[in-house]
C-alpha atoms as a PDB file:
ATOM      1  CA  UNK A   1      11.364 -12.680  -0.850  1.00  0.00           C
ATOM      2  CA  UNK A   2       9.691 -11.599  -4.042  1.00  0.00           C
ATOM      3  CA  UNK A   3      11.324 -10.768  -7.657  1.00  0.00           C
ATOM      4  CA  UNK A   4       9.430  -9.488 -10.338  1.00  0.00           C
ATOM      5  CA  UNK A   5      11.082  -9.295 -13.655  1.00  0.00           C
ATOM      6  CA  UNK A   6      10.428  -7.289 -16.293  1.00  0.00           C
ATOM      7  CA  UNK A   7       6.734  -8.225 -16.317  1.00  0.00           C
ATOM      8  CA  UNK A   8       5.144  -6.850 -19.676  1.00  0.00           C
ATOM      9  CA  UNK A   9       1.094  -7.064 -20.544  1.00  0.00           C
ATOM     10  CA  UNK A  10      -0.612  -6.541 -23.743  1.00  0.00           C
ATOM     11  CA  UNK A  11      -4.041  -7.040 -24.488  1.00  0.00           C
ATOM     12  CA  UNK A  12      -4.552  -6.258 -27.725  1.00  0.00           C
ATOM     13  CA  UNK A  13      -2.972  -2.819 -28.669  1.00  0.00           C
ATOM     14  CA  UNK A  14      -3.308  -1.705 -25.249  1.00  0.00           C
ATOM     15  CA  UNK A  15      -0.306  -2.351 -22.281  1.00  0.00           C
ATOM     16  CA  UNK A  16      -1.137  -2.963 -19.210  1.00  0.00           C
ATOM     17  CA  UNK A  17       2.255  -3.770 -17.425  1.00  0.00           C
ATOM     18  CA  UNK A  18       5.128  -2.468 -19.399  1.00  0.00           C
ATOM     19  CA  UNK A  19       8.094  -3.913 -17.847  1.00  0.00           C
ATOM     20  CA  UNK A  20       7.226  -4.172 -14.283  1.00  0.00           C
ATOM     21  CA  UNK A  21      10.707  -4.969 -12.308  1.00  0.00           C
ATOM     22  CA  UNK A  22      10.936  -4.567  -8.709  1.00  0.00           C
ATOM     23  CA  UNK A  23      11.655  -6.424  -5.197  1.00  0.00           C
ATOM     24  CA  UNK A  24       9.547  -6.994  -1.979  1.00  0.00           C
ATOM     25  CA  UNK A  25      11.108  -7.681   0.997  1.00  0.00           C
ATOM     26  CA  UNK A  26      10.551 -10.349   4.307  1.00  0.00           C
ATOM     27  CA  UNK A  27       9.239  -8.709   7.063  1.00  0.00           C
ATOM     28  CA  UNK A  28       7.955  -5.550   5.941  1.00  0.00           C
ATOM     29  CA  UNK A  29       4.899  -4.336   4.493  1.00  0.00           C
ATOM     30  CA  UNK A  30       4.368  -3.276   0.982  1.00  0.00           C
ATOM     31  CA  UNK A  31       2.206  -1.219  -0.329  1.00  0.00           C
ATOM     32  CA  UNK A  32       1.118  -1.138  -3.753  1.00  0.00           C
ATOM     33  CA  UNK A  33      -0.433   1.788  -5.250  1.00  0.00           C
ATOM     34  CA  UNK A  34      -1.451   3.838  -8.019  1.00  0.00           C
ATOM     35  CA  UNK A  35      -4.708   4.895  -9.862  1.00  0.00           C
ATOM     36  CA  UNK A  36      -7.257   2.933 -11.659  1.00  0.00           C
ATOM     37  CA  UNK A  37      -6.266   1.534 -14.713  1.00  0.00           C
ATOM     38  CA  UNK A  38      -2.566   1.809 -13.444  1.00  0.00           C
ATOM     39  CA  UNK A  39      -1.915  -2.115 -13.885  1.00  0.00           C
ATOM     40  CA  UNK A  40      -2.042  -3.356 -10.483  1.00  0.00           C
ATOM     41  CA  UNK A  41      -4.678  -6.226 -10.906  1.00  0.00           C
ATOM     42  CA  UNK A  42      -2.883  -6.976 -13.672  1.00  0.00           C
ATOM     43  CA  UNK A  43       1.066  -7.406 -11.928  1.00  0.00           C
ATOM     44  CA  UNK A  44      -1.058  -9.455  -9.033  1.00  0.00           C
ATOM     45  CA  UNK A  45      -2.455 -11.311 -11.241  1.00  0.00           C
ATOM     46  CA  UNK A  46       0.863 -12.384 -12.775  1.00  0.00           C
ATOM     47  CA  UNK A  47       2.553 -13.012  -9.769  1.00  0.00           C
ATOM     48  CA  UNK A  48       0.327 -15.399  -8.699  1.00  0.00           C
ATOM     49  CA  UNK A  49       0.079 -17.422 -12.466  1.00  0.00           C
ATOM     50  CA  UNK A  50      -3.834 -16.139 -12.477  1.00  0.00           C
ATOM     51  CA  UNK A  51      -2.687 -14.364 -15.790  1.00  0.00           C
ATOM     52  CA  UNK A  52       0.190 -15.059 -18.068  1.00  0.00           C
ATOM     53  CA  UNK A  53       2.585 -12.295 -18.763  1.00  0.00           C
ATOM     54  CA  UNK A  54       3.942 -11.590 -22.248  1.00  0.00           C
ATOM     55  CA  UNK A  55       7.406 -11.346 -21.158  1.00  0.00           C
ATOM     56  CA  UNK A  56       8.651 -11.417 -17.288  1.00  0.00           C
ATOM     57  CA  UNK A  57       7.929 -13.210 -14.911  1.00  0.00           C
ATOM     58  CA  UNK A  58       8.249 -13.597 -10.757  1.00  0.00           C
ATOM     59  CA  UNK A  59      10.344 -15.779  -8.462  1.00  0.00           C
ATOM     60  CA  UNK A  60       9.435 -16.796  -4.541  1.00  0.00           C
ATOM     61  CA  UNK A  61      12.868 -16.577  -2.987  1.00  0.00           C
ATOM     62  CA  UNK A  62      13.973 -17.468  -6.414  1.00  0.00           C
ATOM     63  CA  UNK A  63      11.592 -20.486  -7.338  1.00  0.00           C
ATOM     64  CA  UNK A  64       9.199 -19.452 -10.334  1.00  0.00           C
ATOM     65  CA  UNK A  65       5.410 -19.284  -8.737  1.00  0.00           C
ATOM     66  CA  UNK A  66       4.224 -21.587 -11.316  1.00  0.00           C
ATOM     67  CA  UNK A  67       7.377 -24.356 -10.195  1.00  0.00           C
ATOM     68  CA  UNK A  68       6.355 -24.429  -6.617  1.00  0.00           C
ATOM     69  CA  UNK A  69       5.577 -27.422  -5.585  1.00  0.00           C
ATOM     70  CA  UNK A  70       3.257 -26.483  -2.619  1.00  0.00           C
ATOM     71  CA  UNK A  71       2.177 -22.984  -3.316  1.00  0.00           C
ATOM     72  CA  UNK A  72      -0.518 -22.232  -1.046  1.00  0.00           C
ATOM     73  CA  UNK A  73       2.690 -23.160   1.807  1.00  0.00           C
ATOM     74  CA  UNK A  74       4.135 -20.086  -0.164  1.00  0.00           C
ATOM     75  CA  UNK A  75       1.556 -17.639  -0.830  1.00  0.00           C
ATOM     76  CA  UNK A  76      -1.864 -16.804  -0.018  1.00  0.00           C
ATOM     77  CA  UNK A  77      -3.498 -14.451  -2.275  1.00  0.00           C
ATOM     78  CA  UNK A  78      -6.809 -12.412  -2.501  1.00  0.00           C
ATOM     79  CA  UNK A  79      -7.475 -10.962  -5.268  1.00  0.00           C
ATOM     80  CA  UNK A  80     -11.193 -10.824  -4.855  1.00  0.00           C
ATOM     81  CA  UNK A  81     -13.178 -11.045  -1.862  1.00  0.00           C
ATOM     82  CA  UNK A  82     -16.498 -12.904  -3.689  1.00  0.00           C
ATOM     83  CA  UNK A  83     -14.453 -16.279  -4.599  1.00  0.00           C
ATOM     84  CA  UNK A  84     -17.000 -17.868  -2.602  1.00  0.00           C
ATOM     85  CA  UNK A  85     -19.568 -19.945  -3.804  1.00  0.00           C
ATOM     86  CA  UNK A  86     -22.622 -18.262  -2.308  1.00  0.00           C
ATOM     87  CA  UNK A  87     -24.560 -21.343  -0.902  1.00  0.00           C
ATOM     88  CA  UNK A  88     -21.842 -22.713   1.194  1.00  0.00           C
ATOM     89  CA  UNK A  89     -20.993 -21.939   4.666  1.00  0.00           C
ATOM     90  CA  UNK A  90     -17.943 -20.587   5.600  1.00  0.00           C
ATOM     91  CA  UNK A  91     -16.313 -23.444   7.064  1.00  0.00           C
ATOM     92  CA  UNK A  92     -17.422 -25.809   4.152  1.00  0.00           C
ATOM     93  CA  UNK A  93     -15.837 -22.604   1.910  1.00  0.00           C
ATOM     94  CA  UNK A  94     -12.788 -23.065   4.104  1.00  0.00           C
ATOM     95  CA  UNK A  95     -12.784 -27.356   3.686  1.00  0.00           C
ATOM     96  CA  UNK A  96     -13.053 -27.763   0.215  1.00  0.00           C
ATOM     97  CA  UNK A  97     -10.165 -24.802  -0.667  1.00  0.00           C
ATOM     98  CA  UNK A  98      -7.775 -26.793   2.271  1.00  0.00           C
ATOM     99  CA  UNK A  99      -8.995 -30.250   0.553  1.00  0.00           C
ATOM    100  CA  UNK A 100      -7.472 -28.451  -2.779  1.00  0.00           C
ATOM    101  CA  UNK A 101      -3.943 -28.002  -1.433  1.00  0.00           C
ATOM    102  CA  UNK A 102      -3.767 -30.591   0.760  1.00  0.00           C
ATOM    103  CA  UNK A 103      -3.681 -28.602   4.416  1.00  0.00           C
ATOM    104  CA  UNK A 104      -4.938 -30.050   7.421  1.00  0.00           C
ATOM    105  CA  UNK A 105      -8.712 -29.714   8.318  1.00  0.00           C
ATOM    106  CA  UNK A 106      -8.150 -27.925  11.799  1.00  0.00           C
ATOM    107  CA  UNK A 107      -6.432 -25.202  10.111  1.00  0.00           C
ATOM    108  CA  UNK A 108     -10.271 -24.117   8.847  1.00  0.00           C
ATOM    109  CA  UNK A 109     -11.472 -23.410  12.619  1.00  0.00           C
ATOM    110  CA  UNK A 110      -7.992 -21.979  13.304  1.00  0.00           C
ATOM    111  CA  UNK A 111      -8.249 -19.180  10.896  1.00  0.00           C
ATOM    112  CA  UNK A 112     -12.043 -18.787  11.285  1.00  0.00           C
ATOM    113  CA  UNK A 113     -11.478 -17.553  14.815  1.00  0.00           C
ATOM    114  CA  UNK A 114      -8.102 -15.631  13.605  1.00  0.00           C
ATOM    115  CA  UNK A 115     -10.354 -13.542  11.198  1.00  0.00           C
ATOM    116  CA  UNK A 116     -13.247 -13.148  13.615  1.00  0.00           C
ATOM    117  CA  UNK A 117     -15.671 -15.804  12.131  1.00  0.00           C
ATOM    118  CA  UNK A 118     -16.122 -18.257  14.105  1.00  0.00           C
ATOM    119  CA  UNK A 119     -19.514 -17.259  15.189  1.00  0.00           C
ATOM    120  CA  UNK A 120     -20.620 -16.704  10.975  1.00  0.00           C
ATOM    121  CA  UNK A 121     -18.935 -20.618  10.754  1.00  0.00           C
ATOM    122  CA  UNK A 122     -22.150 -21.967   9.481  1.00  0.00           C
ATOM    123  CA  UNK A 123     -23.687 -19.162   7.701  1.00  0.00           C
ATOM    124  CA  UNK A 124     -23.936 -19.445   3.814  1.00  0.00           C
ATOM    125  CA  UNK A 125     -21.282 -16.850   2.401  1.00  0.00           C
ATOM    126  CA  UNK A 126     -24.181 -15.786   0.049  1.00  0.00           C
ATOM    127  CA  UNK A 127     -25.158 -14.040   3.248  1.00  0.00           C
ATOM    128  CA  UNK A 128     -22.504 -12.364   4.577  1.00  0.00           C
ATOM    129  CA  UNK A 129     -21.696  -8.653   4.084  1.00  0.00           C
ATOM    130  CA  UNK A 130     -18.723  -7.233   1.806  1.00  0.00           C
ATOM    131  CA  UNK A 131     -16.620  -6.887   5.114  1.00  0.00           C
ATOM    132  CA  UNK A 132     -17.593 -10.358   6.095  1.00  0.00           C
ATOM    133  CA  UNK A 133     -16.571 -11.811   2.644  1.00  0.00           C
ATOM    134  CA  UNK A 134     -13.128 -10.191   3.134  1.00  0.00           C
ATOM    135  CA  UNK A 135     -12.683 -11.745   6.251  1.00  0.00           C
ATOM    136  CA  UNK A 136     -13.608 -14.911   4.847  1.00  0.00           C
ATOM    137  CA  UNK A 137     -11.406 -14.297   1.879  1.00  0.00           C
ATOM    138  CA  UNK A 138      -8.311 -13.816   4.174  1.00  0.00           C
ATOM    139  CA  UNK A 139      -8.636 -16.594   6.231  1.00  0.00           C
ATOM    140  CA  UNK A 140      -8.443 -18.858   2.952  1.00  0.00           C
ATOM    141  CA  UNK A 141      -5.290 -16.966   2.159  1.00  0.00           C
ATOM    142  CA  UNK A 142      -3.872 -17.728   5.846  1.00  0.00           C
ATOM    143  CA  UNK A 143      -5.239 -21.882   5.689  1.00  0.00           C
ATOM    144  CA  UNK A 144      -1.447 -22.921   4.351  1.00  0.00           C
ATOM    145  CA  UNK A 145       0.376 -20.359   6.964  1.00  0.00           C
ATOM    146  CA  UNK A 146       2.083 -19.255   4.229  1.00  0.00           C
ATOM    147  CA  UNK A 147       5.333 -17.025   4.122  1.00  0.00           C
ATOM    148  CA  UNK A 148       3.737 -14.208   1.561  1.00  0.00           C
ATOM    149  CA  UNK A 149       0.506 -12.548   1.848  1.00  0.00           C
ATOM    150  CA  UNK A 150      -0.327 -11.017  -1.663  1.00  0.00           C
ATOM    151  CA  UNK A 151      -3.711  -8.735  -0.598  1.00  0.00           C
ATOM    152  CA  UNK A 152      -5.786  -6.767  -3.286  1.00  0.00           C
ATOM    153  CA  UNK A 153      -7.739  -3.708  -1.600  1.00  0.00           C
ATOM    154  CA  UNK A 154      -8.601  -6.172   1.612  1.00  0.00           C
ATOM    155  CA  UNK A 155      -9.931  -3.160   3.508  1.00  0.00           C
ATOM    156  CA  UNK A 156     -12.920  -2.760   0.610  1.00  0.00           C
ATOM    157  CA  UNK A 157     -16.069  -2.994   3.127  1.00  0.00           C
ATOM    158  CA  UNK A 158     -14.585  -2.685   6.585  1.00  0.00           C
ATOM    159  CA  UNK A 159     -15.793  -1.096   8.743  1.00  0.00           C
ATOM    160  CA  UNK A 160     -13.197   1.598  11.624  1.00  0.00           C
ATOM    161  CA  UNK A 161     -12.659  -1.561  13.890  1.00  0.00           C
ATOM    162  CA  UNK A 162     -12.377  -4.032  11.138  1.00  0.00           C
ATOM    163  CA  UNK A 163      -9.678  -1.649   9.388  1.00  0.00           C
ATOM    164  CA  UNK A 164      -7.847  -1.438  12.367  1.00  0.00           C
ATOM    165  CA  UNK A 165      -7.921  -5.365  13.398  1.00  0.00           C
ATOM    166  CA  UNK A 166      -6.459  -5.939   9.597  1.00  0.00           C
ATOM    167  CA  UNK A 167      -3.754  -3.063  10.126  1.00  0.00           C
ATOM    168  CA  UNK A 168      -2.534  -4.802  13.339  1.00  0.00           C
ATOM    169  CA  UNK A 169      -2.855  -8.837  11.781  1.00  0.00           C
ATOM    170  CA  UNK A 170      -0.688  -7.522   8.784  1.00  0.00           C
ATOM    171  CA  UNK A 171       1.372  -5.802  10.863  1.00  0.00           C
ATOM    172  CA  UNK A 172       1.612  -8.843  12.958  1.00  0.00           C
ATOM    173  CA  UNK A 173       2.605 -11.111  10.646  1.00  0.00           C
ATOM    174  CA  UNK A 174       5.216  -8.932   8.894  1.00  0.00           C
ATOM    175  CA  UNK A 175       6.795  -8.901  12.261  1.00  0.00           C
ATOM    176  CA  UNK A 176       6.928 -12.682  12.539  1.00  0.00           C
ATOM    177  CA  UNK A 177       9.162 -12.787   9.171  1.00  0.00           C
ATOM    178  CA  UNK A 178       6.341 -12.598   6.767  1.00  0.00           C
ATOM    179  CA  UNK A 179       5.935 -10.570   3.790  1.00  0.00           C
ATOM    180  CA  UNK A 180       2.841  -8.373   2.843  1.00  0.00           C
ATOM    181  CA  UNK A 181       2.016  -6.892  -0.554  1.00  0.00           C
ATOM    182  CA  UNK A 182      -0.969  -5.189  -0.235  1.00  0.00           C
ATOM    183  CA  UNK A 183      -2.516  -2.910  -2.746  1.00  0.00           C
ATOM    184  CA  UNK A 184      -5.211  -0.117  -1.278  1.00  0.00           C
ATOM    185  CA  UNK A 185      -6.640   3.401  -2.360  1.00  0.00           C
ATOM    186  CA  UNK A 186      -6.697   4.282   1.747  1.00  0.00           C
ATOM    187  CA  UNK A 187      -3.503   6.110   1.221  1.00  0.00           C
ATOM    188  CA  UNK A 188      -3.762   7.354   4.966  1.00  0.00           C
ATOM    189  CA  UNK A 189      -4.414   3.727   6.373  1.00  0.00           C
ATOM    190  CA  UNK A 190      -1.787   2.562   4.303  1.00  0.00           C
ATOM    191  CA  UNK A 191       0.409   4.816   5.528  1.00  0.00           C
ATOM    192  CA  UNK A 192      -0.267   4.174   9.163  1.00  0.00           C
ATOM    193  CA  UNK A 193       1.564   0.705   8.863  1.00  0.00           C
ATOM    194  CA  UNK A 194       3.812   0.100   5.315  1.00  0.00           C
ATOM    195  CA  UNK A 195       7.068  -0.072   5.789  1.00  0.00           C
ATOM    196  CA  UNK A 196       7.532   0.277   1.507  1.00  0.00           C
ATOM    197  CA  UNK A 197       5.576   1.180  -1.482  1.00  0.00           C
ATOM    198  CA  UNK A 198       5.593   0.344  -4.671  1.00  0.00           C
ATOM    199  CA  UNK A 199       4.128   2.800  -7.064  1.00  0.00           C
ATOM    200  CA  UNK A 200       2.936   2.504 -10.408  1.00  0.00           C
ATOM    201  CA  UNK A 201       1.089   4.664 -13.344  1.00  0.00           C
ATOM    202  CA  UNK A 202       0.243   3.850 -16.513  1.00  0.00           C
ATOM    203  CA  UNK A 203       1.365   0.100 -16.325  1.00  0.00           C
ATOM    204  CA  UNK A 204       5.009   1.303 -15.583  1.00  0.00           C
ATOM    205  CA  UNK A 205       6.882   1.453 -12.598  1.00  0.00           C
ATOM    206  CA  UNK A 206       7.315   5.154 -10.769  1.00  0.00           C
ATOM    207  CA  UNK A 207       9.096   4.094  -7.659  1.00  0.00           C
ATOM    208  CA  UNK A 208       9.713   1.425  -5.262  1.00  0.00           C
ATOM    209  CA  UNK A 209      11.365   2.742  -2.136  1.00  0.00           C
ATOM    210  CA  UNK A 210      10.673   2.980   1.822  1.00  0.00           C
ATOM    211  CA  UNK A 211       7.429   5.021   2.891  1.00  0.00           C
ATOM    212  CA  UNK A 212       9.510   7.718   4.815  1.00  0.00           C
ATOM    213  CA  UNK A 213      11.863   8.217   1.057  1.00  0.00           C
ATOM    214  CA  UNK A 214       8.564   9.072  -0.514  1.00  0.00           C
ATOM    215  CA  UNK A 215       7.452  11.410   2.115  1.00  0.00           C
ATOM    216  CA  UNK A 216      10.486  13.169   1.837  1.00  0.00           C
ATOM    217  CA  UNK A 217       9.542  14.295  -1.700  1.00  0.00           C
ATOM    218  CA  UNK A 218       6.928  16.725  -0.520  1.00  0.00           C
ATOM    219  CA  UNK A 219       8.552  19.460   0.771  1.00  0.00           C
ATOM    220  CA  UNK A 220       7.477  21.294   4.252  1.00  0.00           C
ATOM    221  CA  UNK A 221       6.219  24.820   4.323  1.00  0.00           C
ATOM    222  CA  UNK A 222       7.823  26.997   7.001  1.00  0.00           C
ATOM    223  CA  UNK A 223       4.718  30.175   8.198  1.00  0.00           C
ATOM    224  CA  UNK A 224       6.251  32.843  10.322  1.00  0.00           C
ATOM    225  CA  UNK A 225       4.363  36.139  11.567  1.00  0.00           C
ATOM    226  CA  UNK A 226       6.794  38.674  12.083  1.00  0.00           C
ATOM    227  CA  UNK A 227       6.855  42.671  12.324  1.00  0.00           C
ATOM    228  CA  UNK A 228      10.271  42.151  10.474  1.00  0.00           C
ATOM    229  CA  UNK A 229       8.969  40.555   7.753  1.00  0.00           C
ATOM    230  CA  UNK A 230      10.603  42.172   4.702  1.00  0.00           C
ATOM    231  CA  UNK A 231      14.116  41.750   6.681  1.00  0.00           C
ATOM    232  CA  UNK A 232      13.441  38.259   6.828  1.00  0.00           C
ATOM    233  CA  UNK A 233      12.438  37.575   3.686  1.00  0.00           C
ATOM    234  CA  UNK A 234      15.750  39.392   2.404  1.00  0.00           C
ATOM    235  CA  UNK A 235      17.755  37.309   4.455  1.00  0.00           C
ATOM    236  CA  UNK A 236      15.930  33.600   3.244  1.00  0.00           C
ATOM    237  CA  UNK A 237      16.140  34.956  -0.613  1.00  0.00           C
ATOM    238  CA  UNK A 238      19.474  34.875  -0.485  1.00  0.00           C
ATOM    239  CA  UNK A 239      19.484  30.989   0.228  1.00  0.00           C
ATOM    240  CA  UNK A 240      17.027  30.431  -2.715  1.00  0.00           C
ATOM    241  CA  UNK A 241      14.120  29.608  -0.824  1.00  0.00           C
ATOM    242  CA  UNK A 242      10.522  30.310  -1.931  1.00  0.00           C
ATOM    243  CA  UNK A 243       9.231  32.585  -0.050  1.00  0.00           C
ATOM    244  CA  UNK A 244       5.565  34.138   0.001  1.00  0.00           C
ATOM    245  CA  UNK A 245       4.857  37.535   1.944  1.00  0.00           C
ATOM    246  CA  UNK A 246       1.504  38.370   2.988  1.00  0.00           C
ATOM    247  CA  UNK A 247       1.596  41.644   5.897  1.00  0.00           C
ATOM    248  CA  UNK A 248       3.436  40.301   8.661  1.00  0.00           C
ATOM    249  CA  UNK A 249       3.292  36.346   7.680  1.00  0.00           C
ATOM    250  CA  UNK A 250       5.329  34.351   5.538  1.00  0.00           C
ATOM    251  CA  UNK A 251       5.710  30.957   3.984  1.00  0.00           C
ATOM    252  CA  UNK A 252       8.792  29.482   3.217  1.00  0.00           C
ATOM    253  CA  UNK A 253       8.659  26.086   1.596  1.00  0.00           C
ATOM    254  CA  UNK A 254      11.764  23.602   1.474  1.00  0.00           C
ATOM    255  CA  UNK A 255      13.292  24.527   5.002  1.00  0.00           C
ATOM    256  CA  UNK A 256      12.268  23.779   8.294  1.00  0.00           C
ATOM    257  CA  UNK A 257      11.545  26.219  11.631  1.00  0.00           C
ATOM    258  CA  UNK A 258      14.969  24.962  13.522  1.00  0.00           C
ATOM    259  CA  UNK A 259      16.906  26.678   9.772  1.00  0.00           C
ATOM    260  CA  UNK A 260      14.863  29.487   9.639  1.00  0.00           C
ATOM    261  CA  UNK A 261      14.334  30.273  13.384  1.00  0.00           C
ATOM    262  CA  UNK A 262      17.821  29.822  13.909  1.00  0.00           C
ATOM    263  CA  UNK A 263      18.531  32.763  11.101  1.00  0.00           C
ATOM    264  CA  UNK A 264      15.833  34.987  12.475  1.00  0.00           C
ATOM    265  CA  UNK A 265      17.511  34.417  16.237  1.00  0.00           C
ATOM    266  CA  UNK A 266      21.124  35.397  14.580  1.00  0.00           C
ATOM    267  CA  UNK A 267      19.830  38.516  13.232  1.00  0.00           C
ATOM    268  CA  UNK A 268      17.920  39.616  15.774  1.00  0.00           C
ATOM    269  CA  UNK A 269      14.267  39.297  13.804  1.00  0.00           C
ATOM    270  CA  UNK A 270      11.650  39.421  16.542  1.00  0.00           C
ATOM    271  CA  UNK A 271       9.358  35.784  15.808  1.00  0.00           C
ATOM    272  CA  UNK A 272       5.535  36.089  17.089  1.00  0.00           C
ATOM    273  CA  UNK A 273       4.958  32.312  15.303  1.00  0.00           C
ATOM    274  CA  UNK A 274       6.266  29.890  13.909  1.00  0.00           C
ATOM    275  CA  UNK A 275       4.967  25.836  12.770  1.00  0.00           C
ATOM    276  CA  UNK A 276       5.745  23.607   9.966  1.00  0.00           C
ATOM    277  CA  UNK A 277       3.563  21.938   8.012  1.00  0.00           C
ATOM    278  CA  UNK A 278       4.253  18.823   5.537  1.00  0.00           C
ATOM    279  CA  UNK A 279       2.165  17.614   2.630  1.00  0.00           C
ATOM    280  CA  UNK A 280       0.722  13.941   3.098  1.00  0.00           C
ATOM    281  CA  UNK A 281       1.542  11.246   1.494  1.00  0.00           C
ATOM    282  CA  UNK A 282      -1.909  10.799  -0.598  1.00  0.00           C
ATOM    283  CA  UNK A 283      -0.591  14.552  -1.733  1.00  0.00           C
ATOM    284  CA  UNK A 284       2.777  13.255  -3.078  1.00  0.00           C
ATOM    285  CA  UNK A 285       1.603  10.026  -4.485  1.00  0.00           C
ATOM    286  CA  UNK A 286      -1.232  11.853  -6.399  1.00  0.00           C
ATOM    287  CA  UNK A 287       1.638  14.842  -8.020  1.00  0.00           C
ATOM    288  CA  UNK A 288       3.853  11.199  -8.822  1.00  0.00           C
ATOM    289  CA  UNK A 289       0.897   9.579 -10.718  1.00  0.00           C
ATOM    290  CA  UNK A 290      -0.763  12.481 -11.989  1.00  0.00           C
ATOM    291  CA  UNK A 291       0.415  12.403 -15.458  1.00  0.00           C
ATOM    292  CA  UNK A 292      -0.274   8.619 -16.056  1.00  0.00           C
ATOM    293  CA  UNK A 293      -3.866   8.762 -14.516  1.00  0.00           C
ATOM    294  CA  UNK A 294      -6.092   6.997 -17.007  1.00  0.00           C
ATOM    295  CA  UNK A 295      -9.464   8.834 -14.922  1.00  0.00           C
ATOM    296  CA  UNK A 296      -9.101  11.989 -13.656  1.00  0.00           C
ATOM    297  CA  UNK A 297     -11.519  14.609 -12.586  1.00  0.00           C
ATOM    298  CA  UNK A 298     -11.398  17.891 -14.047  1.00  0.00           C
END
């Protein structure tokens, strides 16, 4: 659904996108992530002609954003939750942004109940809470029913119920064909429903690949207790494992219990316990970006 192409940045001597290149696909989820300063505003900027790139650019099932002819059909974007003017009411936000792009007035009380606003309807914006704003934001994203959802950190003032209702609507619409770029730091949210990710550091691209590829990266840690531990750890060293031995308990790490259960059954090593463990994904994608982190604590 979405091409970006070589998307390059400068501002002044400094790059924010260095030649960004990567695909999104219908009907999944994407998730875009990486630390501050990593480029991401930037890239969603760009792909939505907020931002002109230096070189690159980005195609909509292979039409150039900035040659559609009814965009908001195409895309709905948020790229910040406080593009509201504060003294008008939600659905006079919602009229004048459908008035801009030509979509029919009953869409505005359509989405307003399809975020959970319809009660807030007449209530100045200026007035509403961060979470309430997103809301509000989304449902001007969702006025054209567009095919693309392009969402920057839309769970920023949610509350548990409000994160969950936006896991399920993007979820939702993914399912229905749609596609869903969504950047978030909630690395465990994020991971509860992407389907991809696309990860950047330092205005370059790391990876772009399905959720369960990038899990696989992190290894899993094997612990046994065993009174034949030094037997066992003889018999895993010879398969080049890493092994740590502490008494009767060890740690194996790139192997899983079926392998090394199966070699303790084979040779008759006695197992008191055994469990796996995996890192997460906020583990792996924090080892992947480490090195390009612009902030990071000491």
């Amino acid at each position: 659904m979405i091409t970006v192409s070589s998307l390059t940045k400068h501002y002044g001597d400094r790059v924010a996108v260095d030649d960004m290149s990567f695909d999104v696909a219908a009907g999944r989820v994407t998730g875009f992530v990486g630390p501050n300063g990593a480029g991401k505003s930037t890239t969603m900027r760009m792909m939505v002609g907020l931002t002109r790139p230096d070189r690159g650019g980005v195609r909509y099932r292979g039409i150039d954003y900035t040659r559609l002819l009814r965009p908001a059909r195409v895309v709905g974007a948020v790229l910040d939750a406080r593009c509201m003017h504060p003294g008008r009411t939600a659905r006079n936000h919602l009229r004048a942004t459908a008035a801009l792009s030509a979509i029919p007035v009953r869409r505005v009380d359509e989405v307003l109940a399809e975020v959970g606003l319809e009660n807030a309807a007449d209530q100045r914006a200026g007035s509403f809470s961060l979470g309430m704003r997103q809301r509000l934001a989304l449902a001007g994203a969702l006025l054209g029913e567009p095919e693309v959802l392009l969402l920057d950190e839309p769970s920023n003032g949610l509350d548990p119920d409000g994160i969950r209702w936006l896991r399920n609507s993007l979820t939702a619409f993914a399912r229905a064909g749609g596609t869903v770029f969504v950047s978030s730091h909630l690395i465990g949210e994020l991971e509860m429903f992407a389907d991809d990710l696309v990860v950047v550091g330092g205005g370059r691209l790391l990876a772009a690949e399905p959720v369960a590829s990038t899990l696989a990266r992190g290894h899993s840690t094997v612990v046994v207790r065993t009174p034949q531990a030094a037997e066992l750890a003889e018999l895993l060293d010879r398969r080049d494992l890493e092994i740590d031995v502490i008494d009767h308990r060890l740690s194996i790490r790139g192997t899983t219990t079926a392998t090394v259960s199966q070699i303790a059954f084979d040779h008759r090593i006695h197992v008191v316990e055994i469990s796996e463990t995996s890192r997460s994904l906020e583990e792996i994608l924090l080892d992947m970006t480490g090195a390009t982190a612009e902030y990071a604590s000491a």
